[in-house]
PDB file of N, CA and C in Angstrom:
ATOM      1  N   UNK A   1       0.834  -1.181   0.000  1.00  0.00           N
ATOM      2  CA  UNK A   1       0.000   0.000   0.000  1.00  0.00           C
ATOM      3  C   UNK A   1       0.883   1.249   0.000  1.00  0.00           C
ATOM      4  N   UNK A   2       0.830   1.816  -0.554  1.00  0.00           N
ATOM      5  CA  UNK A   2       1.655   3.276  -1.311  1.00  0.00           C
ATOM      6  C   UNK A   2       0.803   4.299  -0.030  1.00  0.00           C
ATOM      7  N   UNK A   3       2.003   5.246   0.921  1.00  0.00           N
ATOM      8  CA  UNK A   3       1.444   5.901   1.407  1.00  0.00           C
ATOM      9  C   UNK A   3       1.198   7.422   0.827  1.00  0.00           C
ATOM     10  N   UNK A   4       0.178   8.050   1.151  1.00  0.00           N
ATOM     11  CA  UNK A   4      -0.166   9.417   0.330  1.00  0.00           C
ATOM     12  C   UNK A   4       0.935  10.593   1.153  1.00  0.00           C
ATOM     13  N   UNK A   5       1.588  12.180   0.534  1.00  0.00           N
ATOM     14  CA  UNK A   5       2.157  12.734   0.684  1.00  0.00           C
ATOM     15  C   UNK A   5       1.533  13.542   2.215  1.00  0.00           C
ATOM     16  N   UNK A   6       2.223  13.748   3.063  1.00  0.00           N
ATOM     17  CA  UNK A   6       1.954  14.414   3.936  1.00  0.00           C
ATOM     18  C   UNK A   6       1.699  15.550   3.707  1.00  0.00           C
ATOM     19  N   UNK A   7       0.317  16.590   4.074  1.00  0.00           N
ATOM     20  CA  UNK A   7       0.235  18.239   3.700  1.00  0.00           C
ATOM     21  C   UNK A   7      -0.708  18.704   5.114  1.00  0.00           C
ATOM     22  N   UNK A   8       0.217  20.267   5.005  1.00  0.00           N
ATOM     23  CA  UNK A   8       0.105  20.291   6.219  1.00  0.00           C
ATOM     24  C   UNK A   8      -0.265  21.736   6.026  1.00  0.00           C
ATOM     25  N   UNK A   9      -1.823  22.689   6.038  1.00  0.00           N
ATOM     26  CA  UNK A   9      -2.152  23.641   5.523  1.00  0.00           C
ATOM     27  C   UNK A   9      -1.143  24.837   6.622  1.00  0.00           C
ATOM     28  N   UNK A  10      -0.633  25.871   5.945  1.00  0.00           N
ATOM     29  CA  UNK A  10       0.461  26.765   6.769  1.00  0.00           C
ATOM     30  C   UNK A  10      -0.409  27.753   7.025  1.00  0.00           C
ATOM     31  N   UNK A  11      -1.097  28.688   6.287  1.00  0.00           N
ATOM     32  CA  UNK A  11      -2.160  29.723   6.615  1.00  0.00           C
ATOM     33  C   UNK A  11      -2.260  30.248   5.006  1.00  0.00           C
ATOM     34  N   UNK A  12      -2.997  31.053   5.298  1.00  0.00           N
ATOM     35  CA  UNK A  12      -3.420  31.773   3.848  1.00  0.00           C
ATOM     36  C   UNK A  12      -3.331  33.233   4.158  1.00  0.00           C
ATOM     37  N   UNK A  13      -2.881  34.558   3.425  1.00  0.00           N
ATOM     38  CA  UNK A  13      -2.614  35.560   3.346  1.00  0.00           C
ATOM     39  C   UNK A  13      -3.668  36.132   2.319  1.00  0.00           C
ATOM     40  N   UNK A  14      -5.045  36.630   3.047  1.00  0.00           N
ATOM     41  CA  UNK A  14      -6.083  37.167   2.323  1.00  0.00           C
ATOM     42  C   UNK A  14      -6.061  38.550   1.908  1.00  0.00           C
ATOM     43  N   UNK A  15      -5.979  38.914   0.978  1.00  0.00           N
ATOM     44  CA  UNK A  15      -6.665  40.869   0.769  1.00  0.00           C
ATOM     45  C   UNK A  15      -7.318  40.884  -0.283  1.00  0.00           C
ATOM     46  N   UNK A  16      -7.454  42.244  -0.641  1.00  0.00           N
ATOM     47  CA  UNK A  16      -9.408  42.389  -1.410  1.00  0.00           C
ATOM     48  C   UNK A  16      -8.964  41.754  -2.857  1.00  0.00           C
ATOM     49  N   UNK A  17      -7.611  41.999  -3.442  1.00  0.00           N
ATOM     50  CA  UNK A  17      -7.452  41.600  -4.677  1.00  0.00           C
ATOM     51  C   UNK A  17      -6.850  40.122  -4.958  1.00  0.00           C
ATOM     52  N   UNK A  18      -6.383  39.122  -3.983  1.00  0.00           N
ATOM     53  CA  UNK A  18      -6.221  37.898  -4.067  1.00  0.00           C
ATOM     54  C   UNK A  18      -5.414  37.129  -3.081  1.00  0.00           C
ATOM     55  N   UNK A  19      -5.218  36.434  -2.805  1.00  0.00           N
ATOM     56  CA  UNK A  19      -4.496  35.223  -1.524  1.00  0.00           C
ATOM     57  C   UNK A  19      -3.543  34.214  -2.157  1.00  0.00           C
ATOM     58  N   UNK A  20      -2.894  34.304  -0.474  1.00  0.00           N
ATOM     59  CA  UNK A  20      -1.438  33.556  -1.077  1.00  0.00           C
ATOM     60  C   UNK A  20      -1.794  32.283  -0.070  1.00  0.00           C
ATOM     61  N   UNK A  21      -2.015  31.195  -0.372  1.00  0.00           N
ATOM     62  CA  UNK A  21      -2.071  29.942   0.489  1.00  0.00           C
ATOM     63  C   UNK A  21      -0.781  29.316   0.303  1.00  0.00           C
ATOM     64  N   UNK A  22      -0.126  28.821   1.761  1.00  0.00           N
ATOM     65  CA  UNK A  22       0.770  28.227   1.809  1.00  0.00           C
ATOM     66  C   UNK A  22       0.721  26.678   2.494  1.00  0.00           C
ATOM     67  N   UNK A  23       1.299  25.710   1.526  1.00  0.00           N
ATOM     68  CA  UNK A  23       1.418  24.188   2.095  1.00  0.00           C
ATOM     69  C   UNK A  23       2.934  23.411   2.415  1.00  0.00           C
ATOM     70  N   UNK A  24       2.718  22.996   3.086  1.00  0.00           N
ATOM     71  CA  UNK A  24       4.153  21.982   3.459  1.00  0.00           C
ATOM     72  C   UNK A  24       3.816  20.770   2.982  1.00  0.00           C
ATOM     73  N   UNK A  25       4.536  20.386   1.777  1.00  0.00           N
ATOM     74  CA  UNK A  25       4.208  19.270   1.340  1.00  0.00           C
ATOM     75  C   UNK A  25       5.549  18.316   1.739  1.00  0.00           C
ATOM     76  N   UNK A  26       5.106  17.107   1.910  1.00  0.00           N
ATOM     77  CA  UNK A  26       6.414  15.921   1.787  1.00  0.00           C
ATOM     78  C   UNK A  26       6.251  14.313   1.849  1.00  0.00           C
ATOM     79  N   UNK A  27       6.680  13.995   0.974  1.00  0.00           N
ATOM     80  CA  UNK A  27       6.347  12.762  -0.011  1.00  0.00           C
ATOM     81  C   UNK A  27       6.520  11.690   1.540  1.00  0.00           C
ATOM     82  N   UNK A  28       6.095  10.411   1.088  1.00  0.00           N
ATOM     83  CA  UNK A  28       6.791   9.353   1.725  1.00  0.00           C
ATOM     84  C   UNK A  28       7.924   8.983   1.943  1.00  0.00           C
ATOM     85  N   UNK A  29       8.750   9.171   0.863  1.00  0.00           N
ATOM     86  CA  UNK A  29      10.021   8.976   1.148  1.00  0.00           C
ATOM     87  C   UNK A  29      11.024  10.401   2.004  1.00  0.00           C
ATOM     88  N   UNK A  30      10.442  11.212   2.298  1.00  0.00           N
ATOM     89  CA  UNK A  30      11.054  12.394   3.236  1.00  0.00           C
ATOM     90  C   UNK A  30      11.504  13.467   2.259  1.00  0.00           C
ATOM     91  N   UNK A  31      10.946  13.807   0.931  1.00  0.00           N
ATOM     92  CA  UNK A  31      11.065  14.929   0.351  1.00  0.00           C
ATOM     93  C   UNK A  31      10.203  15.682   0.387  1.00  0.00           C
ATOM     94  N   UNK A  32      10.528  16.911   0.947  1.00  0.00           N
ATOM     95  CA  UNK A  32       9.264  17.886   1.166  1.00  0.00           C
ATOM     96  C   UNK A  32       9.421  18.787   0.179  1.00  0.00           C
ATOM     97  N   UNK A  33       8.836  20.322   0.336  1.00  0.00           N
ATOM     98  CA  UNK A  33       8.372  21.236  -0.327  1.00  0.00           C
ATOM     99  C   UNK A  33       7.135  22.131   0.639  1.00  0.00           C
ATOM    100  N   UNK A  34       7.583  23.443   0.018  1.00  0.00           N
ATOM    101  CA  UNK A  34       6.266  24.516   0.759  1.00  0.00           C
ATOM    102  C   UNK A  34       5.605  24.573  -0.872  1.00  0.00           C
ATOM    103  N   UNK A  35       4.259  24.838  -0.947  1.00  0.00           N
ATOM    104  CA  UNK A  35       3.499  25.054  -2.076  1.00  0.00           C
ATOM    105  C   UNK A  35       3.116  26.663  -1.807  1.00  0.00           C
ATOM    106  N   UNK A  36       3.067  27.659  -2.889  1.00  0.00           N
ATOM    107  CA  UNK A  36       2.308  28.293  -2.672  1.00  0.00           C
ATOM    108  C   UNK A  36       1.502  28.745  -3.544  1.00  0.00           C
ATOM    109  N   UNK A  37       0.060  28.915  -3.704  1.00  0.00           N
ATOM    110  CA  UNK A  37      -0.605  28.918  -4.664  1.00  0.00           C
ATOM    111  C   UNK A  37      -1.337  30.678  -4.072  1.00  0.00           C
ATOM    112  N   UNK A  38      -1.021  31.084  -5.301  1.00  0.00           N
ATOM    113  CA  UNK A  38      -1.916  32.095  -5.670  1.00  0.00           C
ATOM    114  C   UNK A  38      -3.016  32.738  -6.270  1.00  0.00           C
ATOM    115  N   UNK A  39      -3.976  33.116  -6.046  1.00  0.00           N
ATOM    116  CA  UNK A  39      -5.021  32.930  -6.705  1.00  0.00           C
ATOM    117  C   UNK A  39      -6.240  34.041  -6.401  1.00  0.00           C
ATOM    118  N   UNK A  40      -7.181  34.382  -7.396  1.00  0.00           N
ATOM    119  CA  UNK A  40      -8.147  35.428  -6.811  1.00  0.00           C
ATOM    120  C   UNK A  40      -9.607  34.662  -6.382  1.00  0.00           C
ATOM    121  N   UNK A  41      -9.821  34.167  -5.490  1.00  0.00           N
ATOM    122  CA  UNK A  41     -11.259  33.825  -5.284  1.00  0.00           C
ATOM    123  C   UNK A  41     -12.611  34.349  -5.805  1.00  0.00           C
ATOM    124  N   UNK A  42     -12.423  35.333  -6.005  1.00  0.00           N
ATOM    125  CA  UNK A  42     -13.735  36.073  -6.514  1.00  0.00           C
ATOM    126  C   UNK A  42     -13.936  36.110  -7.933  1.00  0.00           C
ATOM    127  N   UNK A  43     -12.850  35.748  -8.623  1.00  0.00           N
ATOM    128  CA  UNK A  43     -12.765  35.524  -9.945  1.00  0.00           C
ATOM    129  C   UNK A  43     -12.735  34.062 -10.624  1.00  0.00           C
ATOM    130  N   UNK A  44     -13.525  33.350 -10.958  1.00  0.00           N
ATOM    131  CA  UNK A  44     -12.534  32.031 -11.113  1.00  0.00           C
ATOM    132  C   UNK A  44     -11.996  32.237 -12.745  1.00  0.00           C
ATOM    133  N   UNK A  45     -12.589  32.856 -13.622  1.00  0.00           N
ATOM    134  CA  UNK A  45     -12.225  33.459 -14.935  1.00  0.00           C
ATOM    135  C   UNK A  45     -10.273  33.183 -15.086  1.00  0.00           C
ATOM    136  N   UNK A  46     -10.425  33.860 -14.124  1.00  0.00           N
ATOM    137  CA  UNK A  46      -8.182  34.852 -13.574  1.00  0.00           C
ATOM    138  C   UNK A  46      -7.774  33.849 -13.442  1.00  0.00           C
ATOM    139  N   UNK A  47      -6.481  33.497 -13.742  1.00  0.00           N
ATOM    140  CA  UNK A  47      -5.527  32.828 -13.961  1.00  0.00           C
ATOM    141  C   UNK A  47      -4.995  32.422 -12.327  1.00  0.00           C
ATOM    142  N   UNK A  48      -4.708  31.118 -12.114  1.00  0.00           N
ATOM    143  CA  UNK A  48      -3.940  30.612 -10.689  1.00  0.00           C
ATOM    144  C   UNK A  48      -2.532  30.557 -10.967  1.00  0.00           C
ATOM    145  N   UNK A  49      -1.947  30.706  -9.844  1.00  0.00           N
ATOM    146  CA  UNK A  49      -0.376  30.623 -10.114  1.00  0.00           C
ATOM    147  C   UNK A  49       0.131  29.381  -8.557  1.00  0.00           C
ATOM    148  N   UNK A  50       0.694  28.427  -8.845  1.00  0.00           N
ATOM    149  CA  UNK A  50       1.081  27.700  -7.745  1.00  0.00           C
ATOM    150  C   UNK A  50       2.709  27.543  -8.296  1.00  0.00           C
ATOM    151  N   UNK A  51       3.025  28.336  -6.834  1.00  0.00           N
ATOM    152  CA  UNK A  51       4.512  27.870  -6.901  1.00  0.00           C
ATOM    153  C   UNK A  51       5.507  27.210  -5.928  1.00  0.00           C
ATOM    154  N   UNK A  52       6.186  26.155  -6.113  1.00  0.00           N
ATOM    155  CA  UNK A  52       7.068  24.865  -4.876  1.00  0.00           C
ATOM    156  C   UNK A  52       8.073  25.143  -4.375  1.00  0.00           C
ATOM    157  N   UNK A  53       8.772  25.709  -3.812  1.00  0.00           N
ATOM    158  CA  UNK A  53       9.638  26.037  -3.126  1.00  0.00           C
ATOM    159  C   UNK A  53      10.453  24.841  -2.241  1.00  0.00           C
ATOM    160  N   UNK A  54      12.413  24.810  -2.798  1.00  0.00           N
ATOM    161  CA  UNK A  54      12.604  23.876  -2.213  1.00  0.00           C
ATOM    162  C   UNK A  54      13.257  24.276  -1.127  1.00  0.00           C
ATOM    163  N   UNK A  55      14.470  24.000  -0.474  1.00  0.00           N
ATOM    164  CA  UNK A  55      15.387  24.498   0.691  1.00  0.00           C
ATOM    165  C   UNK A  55      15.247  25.720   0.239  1.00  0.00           C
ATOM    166  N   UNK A  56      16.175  25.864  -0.883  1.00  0.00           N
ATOM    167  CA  UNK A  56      16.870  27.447  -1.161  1.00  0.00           C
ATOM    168  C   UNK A  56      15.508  28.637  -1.595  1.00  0.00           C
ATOM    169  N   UNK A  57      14.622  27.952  -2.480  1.00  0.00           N
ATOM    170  CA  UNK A  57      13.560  28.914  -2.185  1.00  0.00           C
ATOM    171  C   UNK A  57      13.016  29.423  -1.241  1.00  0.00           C
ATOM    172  N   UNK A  58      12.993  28.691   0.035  1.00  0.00           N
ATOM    173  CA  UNK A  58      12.273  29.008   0.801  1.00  0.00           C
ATOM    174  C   UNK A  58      13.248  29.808   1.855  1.00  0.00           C
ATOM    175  N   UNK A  59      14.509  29.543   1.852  1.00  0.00           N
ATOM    176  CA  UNK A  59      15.404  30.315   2.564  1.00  0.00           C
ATOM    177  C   UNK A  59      15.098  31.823   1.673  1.00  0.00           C
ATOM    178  N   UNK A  60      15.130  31.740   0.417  1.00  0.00           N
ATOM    179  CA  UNK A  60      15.256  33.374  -0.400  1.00  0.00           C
ATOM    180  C   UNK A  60      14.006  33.796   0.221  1.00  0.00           C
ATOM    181  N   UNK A  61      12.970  33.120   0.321  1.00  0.00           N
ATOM    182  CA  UNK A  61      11.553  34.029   0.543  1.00  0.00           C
ATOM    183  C   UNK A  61      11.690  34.884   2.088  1.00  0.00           C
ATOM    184  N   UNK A  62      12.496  33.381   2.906  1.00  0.00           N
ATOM    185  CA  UNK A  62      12.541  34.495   4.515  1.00  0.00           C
ATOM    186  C   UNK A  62      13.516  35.121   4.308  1.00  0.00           C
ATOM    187  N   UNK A  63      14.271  35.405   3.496  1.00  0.00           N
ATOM    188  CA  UNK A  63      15.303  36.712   3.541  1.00  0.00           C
ATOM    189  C   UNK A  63      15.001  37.637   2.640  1.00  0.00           C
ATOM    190  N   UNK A  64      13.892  37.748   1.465  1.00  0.00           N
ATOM    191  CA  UNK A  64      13.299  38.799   1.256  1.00  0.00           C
ATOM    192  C   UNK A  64      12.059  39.244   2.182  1.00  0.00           C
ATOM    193  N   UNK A  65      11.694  38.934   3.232  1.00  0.00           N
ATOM    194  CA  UNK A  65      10.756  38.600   3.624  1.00  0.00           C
ATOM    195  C   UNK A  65      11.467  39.792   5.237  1.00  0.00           C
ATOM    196  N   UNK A  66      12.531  39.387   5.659  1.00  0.00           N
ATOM    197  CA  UNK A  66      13.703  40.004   6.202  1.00  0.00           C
ATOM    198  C   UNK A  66      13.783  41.105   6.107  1.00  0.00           C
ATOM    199  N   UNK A  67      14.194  41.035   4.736  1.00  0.00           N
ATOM    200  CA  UNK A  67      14.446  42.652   4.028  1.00  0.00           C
ATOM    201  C   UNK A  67      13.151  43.373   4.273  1.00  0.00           C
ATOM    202  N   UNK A  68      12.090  43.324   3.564  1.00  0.00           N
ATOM    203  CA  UNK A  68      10.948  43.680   3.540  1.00  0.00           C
ATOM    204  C   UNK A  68      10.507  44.598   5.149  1.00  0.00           C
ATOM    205  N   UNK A  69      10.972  43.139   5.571  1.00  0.00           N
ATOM    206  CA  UNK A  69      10.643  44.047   7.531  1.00  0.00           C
ATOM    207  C   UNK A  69      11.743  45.074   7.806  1.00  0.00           C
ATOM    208  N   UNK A  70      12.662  45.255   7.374  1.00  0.00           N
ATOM    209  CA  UNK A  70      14.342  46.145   7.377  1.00  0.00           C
ATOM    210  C   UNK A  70      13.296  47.617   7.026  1.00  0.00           C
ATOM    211  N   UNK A  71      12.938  47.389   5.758  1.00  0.00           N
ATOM    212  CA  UNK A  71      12.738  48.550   5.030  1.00  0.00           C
ATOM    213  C   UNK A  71      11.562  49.072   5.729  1.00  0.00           C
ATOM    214  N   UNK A  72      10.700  48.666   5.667  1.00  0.00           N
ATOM    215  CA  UNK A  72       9.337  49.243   6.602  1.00  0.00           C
ATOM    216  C   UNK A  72       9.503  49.854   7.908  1.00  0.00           C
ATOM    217  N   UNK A  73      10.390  49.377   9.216  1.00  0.00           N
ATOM    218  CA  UNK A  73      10.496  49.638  10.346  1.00  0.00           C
ATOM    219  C   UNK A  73      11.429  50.603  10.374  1.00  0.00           C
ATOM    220  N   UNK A  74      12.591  50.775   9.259  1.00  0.00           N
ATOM    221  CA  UNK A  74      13.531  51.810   8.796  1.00  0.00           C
ATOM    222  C   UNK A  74      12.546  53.108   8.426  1.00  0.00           C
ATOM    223  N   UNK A  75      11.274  53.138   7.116  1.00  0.00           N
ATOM    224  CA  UNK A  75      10.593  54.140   6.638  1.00  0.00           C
ATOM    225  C   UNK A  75       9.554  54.146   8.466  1.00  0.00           C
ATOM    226  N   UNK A  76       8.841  53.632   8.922  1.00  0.00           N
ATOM    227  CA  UNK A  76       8.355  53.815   9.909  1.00  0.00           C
ATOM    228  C   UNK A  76       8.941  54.923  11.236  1.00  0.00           C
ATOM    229  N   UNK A  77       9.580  54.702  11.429  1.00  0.00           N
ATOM    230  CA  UNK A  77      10.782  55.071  12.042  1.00  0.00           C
ATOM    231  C   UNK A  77      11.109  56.483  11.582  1.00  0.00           C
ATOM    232  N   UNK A  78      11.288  56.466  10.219  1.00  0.00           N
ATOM    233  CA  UNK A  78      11.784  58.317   9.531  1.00  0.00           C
ATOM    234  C   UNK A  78      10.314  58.875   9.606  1.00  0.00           C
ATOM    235  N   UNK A  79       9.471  58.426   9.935  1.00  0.00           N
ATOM    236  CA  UNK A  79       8.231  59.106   9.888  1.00  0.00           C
ATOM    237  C   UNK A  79       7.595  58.985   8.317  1.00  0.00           C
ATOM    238  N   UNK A  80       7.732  58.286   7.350  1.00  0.00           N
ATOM    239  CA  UNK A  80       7.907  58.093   6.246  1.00  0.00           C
ATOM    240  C   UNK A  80       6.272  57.715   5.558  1.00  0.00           C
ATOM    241  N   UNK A  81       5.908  56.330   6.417  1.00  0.00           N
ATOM    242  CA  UNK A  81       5.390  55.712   6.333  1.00  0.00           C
ATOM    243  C   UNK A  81       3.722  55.733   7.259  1.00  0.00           C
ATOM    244  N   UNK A  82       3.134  56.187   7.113  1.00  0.00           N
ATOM    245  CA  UNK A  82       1.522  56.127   7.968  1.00  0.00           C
ATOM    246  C   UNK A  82       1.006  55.490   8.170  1.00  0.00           C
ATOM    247  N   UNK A  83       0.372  54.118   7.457  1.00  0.00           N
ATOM    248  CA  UNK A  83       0.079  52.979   7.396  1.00  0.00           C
ATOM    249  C   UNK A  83      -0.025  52.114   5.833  1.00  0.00           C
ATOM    250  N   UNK A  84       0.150  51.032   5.670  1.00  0.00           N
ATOM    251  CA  UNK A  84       0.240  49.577   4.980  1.00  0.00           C
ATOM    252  C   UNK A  84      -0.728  49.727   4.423  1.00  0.00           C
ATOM    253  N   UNK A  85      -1.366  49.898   3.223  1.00  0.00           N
ATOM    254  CA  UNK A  85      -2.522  50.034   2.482  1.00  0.00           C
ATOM    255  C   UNK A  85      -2.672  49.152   1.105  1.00  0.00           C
ATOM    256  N   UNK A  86      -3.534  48.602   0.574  1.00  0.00           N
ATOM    257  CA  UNK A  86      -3.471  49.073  -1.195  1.00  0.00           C
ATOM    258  C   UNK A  86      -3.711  49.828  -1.703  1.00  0.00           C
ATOM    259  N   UNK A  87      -3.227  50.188  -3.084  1.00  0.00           N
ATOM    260  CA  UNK A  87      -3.409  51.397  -4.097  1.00  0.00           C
ATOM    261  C   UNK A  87      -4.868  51.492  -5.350  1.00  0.00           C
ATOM    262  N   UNK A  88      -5.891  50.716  -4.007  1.00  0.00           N
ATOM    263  CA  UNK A  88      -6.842  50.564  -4.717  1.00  0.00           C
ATOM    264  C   UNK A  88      -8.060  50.618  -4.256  1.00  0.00           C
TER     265      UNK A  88
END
């Protein structure tokens, strides 16, 4: 009997124009992967985007992810910044 891949839902990142769901996937034999699929719910028309991330992807995402927090708490800080919005 072939066992099925372990998935393990991470959370989903909702706003008005579309969501980022994230999965921890990993096979039987101990190869994993984060999934992340992107997508607009309110549309099903719009195009999905799912993308797998292995070690090194997922190391680049928390170090842009890093950065990201650098730059915000840096503009926060100069008075720069008011609040986190969309441009829409």
């Amino acid at each position: 009997m072939q066992e099925t891949p372990l998935q393990v839902d991470l959370g989903t990142v909702e706003t008005l124009i579309g969501n980022l769901q994230f999965t921890f996937v990993m096979s039987p034999e101990g190869d994993a992967h984060i999934q992340v699929y992107a997508g607009d719910p309110s549309s099903m028309s719009r195009a999905s985007v799912m993308v797998m991330l292995d070690a090194n992807g997922y190391e680049r995402l928390k170090a842009i992810i890093k950065g990201a927090d650098g730059v915000i708490d840096r503009l926060i800080k100069e008075g720069r910044i008011k609040r986190m919005v969309l441009p829409y």
